[in-house]
PDB file of N, CA and C in Angstrom:
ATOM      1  N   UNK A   1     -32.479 -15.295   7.397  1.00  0.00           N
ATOM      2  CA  UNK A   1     -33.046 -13.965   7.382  1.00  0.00           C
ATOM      3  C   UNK A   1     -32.655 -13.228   6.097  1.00  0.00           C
ATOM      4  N   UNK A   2     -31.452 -13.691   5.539  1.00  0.00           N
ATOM      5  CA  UNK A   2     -31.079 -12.693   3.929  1.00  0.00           C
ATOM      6  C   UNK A   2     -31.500 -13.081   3.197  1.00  0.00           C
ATOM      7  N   UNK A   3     -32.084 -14.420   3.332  1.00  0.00           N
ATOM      8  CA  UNK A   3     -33.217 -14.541   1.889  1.00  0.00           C
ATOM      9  C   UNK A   3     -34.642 -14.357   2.082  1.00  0.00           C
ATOM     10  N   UNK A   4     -34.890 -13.708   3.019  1.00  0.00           N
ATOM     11  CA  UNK A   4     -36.283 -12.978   3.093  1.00  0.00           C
ATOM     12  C   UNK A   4     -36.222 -11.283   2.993  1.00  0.00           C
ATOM     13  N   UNK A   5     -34.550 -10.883   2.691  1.00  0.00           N
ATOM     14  CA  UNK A   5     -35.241  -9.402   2.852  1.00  0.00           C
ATOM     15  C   UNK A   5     -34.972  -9.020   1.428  1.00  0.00           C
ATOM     16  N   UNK A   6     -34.620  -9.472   0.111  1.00  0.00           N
ATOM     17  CA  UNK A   6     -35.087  -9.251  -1.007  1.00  0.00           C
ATOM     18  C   UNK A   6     -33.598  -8.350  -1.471  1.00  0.00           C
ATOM     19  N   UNK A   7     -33.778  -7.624  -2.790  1.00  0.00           N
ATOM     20  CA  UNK A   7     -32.835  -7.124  -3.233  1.00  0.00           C
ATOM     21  C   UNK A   7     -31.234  -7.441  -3.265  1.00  0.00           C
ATOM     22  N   UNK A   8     -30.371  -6.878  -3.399  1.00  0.00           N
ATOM     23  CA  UNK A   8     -29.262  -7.616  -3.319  1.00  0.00           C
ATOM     24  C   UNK A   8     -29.110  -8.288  -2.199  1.00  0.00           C
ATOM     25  N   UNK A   9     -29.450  -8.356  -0.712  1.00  0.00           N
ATOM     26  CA  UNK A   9     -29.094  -9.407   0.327  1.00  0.00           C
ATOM     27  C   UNK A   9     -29.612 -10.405   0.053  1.00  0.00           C
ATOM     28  N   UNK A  10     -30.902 -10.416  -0.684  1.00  0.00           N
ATOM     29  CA  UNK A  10     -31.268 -11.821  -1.243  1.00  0.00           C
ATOM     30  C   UNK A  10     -30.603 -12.324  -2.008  1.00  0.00           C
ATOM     31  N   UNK A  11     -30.234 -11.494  -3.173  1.00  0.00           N
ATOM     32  CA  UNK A  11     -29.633 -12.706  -4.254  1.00  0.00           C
ATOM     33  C   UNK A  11     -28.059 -12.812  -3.926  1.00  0.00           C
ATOM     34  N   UNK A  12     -27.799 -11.967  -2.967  1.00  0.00           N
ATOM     35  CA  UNK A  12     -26.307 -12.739  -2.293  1.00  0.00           C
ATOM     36  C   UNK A  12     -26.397 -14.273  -1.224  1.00  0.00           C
ATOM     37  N   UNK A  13     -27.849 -13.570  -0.987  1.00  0.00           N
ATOM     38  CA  UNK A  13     -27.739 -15.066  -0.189  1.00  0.00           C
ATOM     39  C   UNK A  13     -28.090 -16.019  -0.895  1.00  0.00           C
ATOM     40  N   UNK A  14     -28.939 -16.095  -2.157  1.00  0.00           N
ATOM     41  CA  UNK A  14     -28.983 -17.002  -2.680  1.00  0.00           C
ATOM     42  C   UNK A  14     -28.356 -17.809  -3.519  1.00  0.00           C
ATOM     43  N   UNK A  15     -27.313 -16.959  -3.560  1.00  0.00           N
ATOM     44  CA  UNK A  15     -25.818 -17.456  -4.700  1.00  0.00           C
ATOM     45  C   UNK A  15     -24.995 -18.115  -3.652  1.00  0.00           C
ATOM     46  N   UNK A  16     -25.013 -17.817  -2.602  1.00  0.00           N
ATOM     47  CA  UNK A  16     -23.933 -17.760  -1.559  1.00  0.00           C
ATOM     48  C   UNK A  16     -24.380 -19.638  -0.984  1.00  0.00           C
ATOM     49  N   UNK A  17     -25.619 -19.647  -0.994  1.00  0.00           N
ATOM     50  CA  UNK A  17     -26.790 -20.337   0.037  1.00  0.00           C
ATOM     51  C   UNK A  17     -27.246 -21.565  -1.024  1.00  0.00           C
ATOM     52  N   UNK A  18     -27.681 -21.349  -2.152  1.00  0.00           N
ATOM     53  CA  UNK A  18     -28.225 -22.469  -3.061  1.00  0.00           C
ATOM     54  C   UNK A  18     -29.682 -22.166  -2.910  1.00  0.00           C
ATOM     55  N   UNK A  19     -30.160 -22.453  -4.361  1.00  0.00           N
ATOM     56  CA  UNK A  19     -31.945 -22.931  -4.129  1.00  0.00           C
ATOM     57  C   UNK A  19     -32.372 -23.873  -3.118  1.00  0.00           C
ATOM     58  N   UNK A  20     -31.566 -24.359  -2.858  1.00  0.00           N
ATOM     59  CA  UNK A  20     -31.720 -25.948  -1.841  1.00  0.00           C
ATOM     60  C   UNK A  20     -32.323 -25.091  -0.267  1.00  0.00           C
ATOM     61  N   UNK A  21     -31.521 -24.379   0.076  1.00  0.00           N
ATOM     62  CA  UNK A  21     -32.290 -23.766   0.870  1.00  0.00           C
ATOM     63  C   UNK A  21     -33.290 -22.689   1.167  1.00  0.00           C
ATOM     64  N   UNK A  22     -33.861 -22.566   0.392  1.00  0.00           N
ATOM     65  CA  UNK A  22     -34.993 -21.516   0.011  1.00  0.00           C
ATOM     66  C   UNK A  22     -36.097 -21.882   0.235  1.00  0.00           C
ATOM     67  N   UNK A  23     -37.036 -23.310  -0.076  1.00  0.00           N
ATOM     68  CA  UNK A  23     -37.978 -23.639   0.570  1.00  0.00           C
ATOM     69  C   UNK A  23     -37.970 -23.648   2.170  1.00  0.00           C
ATOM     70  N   UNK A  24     -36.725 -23.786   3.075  1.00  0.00           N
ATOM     71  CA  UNK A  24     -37.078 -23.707   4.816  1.00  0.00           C
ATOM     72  C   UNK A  24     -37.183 -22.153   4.438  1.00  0.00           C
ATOM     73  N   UNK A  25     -36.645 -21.363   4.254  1.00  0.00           N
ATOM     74  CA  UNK A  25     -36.356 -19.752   4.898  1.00  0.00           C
ATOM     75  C   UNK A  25     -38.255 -19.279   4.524  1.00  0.00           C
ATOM     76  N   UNK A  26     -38.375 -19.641   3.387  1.00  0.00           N
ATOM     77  CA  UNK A  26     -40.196 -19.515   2.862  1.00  0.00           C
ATOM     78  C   UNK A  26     -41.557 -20.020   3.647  1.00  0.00           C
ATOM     79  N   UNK A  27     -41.043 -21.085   4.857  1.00  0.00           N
ATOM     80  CA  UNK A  27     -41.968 -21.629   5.246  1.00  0.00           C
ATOM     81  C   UNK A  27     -42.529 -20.643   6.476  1.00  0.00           C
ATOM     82  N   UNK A  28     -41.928 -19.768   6.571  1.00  0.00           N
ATOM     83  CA  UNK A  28     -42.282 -18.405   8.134  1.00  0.00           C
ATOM     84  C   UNK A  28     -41.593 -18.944   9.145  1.00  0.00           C
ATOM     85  N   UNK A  29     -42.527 -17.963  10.521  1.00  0.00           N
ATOM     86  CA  UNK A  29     -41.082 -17.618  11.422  1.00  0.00           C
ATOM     87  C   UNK A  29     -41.096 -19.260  12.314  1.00  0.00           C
ATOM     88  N   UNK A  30     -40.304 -19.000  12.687  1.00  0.00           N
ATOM     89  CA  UNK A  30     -39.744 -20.255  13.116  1.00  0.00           C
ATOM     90  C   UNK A  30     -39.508 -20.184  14.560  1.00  0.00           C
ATOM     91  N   UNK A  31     -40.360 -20.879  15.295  1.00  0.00           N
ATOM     92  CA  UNK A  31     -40.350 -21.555  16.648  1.00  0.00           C
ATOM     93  C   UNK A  31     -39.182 -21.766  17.683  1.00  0.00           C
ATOM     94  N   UNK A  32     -38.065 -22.089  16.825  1.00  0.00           N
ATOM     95  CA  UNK A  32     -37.198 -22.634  17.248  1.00  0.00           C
ATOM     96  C   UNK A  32     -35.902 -21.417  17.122  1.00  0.00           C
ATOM     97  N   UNK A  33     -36.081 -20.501  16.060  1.00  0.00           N
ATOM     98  CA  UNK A  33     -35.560 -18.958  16.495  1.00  0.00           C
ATOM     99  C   UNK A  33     -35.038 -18.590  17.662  1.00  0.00           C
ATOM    100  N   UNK A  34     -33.784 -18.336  18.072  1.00  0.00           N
ATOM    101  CA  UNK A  34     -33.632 -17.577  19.017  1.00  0.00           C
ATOM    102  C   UNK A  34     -34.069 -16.370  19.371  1.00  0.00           C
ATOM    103  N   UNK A  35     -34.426 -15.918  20.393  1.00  0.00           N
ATOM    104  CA  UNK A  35     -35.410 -14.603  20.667  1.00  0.00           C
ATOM    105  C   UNK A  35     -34.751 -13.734  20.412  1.00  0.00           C
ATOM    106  N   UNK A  36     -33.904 -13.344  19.471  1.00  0.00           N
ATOM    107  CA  UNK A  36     -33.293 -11.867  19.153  1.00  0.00           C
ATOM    108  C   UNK A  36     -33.885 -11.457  17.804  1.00  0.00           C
ATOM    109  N   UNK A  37     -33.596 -10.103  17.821  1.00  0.00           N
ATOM    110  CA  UNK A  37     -34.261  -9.860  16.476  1.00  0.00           C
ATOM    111  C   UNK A  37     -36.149  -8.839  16.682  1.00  0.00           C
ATOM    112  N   UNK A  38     -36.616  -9.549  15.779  1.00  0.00           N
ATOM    113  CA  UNK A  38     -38.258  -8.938  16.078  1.00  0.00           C
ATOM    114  C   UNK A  38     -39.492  -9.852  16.473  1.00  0.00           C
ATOM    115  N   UNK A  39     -40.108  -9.118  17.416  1.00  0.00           N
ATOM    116  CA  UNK A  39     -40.596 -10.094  18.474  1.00  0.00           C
ATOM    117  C   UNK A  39     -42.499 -10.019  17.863  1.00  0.00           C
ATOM    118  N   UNK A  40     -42.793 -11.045  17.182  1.00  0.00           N
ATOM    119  CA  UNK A  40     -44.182 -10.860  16.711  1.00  0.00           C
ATOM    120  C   UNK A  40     -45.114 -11.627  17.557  1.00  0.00           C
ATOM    121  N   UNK A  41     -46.337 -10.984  18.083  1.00  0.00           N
ATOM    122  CA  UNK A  41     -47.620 -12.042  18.418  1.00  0.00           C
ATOM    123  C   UNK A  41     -48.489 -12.096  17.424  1.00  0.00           C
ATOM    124  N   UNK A  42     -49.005 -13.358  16.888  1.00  0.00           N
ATOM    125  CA  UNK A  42     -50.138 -13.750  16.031  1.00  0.00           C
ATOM    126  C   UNK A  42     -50.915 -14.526  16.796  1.00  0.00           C
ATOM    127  N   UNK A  43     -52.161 -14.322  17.141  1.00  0.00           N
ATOM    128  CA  UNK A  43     -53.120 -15.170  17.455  1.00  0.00           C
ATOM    129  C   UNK A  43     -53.310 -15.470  18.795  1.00  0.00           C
ATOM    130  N   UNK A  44     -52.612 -14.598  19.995  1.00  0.00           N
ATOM    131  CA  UNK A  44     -52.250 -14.853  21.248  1.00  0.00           C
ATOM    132  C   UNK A  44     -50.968 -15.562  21.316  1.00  0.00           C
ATOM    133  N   UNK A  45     -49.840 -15.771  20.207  1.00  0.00           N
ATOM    134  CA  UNK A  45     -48.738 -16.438  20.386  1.00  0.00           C
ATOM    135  C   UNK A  45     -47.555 -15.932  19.852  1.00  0.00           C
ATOM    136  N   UNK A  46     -46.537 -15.743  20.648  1.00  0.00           N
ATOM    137  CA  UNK A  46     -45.180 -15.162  20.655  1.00  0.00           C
ATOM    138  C   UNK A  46     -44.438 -15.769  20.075  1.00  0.00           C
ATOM    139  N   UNK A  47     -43.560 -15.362  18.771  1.00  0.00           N
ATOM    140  CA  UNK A  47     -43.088 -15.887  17.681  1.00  0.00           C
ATOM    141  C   UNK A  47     -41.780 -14.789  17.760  1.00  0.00           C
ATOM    142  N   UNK A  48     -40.960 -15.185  17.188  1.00  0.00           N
ATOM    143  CA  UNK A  48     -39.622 -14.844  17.251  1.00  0.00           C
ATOM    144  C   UNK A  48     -38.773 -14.880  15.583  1.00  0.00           C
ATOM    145  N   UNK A  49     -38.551 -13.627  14.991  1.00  0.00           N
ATOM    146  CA  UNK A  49     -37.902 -13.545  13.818  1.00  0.00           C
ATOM    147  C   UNK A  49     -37.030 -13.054  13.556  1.00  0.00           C
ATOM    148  N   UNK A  50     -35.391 -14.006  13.082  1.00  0.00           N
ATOM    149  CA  UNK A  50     -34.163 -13.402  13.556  1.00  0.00           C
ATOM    150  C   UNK A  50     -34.208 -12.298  12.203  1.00  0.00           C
ATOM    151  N   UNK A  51     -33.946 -11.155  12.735  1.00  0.00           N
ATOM    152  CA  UNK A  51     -33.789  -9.905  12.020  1.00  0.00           C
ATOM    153  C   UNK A  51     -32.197 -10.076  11.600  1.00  0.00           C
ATOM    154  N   UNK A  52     -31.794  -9.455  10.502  1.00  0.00           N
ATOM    155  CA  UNK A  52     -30.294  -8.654  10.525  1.00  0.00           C
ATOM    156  C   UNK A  52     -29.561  -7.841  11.381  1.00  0.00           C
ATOM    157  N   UNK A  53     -28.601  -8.170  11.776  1.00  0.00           N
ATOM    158  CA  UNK A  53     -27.876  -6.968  12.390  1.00  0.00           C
ATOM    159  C   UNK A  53     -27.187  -6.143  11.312  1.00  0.00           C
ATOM    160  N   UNK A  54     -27.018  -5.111  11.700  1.00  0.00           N
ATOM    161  CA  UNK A  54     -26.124  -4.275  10.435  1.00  0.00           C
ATOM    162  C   UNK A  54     -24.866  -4.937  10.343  1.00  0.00           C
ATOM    163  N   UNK A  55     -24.209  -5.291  11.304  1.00  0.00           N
ATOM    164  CA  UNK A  55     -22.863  -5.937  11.031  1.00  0.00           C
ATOM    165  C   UNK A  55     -22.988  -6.916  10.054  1.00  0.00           C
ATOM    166  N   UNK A  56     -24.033  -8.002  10.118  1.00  0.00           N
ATOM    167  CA  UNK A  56     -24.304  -9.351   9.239  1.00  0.00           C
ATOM    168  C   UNK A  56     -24.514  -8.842   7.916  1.00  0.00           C
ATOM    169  N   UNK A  57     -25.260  -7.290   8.053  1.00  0.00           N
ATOM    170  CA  UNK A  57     -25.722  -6.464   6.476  1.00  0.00           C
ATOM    171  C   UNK A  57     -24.084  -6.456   6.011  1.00  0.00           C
ATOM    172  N   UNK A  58     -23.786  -5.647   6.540  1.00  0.00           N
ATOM    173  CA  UNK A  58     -22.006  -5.650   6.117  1.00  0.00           C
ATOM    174  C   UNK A  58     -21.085  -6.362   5.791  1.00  0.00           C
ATOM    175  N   UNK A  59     -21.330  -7.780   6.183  1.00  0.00           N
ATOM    176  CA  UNK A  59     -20.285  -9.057   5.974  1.00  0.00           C
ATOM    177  C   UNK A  59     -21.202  -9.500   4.903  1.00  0.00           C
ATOM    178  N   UNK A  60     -22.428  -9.507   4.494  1.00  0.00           N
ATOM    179  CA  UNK A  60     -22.966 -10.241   3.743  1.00  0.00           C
ATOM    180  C   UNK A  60     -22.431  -9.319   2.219  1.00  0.00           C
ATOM    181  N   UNK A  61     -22.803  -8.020   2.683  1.00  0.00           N
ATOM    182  CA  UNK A  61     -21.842  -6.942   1.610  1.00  0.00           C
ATOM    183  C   UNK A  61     -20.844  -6.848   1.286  1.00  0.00           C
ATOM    184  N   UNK A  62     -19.704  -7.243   1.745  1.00  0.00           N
ATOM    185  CA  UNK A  62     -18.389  -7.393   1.645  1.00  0.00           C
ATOM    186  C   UNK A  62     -18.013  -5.913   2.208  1.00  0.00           C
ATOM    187  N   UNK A  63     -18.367  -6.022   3.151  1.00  0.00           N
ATOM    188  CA  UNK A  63     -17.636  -4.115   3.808  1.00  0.00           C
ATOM    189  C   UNK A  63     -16.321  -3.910   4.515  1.00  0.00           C
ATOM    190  N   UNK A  64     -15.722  -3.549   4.236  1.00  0.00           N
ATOM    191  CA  UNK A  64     -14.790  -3.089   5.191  1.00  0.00           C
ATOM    192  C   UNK A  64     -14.467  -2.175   5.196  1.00  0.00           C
ATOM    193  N   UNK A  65     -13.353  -1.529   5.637  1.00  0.00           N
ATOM    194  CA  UNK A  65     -12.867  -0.045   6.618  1.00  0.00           C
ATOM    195  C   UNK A  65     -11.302   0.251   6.004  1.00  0.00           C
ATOM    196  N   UNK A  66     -11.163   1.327   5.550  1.00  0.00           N
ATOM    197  CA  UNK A  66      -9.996   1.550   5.053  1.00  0.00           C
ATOM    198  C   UNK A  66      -9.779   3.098   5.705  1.00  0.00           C
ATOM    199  N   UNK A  67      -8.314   3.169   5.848  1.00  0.00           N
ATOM    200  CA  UNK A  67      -8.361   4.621   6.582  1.00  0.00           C
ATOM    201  C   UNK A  67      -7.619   5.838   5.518  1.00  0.00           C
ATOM    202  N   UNK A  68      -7.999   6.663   4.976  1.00  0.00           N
ATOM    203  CA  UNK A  68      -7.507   7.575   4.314  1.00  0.00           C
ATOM    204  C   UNK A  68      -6.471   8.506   4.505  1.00  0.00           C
ATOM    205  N   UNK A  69      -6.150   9.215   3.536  1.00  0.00           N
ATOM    206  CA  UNK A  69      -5.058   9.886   4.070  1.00  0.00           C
ATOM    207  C   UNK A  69      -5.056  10.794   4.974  1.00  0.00           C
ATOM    208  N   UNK A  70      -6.158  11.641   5.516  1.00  0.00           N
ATOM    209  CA  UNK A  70      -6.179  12.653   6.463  1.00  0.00           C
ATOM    210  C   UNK A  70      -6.307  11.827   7.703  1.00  0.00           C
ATOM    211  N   UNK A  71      -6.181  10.465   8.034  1.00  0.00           N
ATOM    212  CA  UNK A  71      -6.455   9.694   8.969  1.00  0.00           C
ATOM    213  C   UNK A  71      -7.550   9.216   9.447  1.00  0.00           C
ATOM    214  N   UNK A  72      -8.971   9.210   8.440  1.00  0.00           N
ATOM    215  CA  UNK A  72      -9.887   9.222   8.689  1.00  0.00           C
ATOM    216  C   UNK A  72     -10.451   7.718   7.928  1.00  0.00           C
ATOM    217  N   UNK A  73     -11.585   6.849   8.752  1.00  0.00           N
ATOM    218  CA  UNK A  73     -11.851   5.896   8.018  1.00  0.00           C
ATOM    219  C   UNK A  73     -12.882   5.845   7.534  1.00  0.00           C
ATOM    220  N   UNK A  74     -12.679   5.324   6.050  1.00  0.00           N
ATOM    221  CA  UNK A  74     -13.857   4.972   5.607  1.00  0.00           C
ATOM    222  C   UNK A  74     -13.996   3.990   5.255  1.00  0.00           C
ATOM    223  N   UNK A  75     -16.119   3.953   5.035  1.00  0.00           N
ATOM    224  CA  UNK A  75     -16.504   2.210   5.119  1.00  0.00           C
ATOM    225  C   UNK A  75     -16.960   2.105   3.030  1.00  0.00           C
ATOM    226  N   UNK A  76     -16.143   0.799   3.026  1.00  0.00           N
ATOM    227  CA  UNK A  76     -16.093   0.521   1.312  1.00  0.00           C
ATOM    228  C   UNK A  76     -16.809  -1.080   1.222  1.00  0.00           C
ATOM    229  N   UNK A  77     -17.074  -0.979   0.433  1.00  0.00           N
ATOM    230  CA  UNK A  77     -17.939  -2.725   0.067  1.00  0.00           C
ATOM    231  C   UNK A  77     -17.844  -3.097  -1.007  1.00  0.00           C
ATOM    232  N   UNK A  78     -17.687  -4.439  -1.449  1.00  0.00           N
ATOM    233  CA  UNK A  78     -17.984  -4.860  -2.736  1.00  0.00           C
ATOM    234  C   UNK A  78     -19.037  -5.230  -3.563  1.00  0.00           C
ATOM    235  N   UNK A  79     -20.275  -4.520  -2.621  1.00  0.00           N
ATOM    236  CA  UNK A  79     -21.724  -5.243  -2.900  1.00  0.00           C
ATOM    237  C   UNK A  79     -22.487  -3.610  -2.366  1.00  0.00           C
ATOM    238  N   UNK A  80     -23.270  -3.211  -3.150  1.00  0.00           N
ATOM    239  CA  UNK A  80     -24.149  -1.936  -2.354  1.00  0.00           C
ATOM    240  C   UNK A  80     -24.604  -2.227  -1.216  1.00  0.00           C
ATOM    241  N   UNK A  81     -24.271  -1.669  -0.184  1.00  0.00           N
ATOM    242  CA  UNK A  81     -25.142  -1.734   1.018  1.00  0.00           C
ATOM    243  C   UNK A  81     -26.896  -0.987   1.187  1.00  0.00           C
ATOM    244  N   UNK A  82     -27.107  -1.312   1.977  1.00  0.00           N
ATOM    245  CA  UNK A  82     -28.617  -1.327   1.853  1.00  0.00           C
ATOM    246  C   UNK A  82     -29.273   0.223   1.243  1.00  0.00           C
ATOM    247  N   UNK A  83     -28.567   0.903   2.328  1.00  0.00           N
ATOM    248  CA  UNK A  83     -28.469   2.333   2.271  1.00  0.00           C
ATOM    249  C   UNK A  83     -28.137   3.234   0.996  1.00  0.00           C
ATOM    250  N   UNK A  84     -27.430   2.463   0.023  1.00  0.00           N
ATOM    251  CA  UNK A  84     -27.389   3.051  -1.512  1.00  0.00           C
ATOM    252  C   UNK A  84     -28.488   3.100  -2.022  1.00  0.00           C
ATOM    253  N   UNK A  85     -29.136   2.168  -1.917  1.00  0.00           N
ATOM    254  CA  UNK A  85     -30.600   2.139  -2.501  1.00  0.00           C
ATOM    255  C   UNK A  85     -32.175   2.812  -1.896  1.00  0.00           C
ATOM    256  N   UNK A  86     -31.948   2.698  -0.691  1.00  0.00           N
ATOM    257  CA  UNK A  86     -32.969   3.366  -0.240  1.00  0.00           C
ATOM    258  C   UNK A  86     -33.566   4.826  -0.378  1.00  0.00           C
ATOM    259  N   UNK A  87     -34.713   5.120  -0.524  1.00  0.00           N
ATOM    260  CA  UNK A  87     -35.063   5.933  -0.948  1.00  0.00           C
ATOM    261  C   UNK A  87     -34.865   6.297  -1.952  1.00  0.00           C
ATOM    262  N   UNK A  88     -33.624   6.041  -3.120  1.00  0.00           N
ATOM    263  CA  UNK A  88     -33.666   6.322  -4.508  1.00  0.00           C
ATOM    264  C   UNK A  88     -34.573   5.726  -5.622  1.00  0.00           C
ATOM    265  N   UNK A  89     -34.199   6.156  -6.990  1.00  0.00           N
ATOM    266  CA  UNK A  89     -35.224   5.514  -7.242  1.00  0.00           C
ATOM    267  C   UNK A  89     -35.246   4.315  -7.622  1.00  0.00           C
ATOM    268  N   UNK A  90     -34.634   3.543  -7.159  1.00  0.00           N
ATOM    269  CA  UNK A  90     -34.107   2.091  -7.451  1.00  0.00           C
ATOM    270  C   UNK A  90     -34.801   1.668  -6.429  1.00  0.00           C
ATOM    271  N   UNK A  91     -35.641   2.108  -5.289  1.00  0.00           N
ATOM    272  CA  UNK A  91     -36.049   2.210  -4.237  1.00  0.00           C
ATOM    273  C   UNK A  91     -37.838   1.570  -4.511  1.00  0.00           C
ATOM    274  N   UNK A  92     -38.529   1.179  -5.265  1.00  0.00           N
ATOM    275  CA  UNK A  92     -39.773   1.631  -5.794  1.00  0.00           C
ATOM    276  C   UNK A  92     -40.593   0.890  -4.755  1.00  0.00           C
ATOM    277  N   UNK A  93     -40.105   0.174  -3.311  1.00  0.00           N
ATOM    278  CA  UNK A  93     -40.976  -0.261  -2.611  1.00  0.00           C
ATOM    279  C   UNK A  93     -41.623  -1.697  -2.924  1.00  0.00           C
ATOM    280  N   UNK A  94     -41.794  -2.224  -3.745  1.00  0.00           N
ATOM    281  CA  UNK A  94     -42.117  -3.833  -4.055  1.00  0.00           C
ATOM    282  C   UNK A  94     -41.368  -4.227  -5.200  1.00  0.00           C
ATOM    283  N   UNK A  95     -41.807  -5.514  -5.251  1.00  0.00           N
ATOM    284  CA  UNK A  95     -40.871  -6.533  -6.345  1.00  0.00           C
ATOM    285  C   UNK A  95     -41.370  -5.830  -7.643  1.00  0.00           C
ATOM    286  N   UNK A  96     -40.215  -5.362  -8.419  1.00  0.00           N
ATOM    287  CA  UNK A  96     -40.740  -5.314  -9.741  1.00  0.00           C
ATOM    288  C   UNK A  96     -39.995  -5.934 -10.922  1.00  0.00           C
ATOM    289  N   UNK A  97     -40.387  -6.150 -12.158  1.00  0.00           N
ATOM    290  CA  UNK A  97     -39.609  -6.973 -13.029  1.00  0.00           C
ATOM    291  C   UNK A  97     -38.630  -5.901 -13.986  1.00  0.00           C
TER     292      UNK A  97
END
């Protein structure tokens, strides 16, 4: 699923993952999917596409939790999480070069 959703979760997964696996993740949703995630019908037929959980967004980000001095925690990463980018203008909605 992280090398279909583009931007940095892609190219973490693809550093992480190899080109080697990039032709299966390209071929669509997959049959054999466990039913979690987002539930598509095409054609009269129920297809199954494992989505991200935010937690998986987070480990794939390098996130973790540090607690500050007023006792309060905060969440830090070594990779932008999704949410830095959205809507900014780094944001432009399709692939661009």
């Amino acid at each position: 699923a992280a090398l279909l959703c583009g931007g940095i979760l892609w190219q973490l997964a693809l550093h992480s993952l190899g080109f080697n696996n990039l032709p299966s993740a390209l071929i669509g949703i997959s049959r054999d999917a466990v039913p979690f995630g987002q539930m598509l019908t095409i054609n009269g037929k129920t297809h199954f596409d494992d989505e991200l959980l935010e937690e998986e967004v987070n480990f794939i980000c390098g996130t973790y939790y540090v607690y500050t001095n007023n006792r309060c925690i905060e969440k830090l990463s070594w990779w932008p999480r999704l949410q830095a980018c959205a809507g900014s203008g780094l944001d432009v909605g399709f692939w661009s070069a």
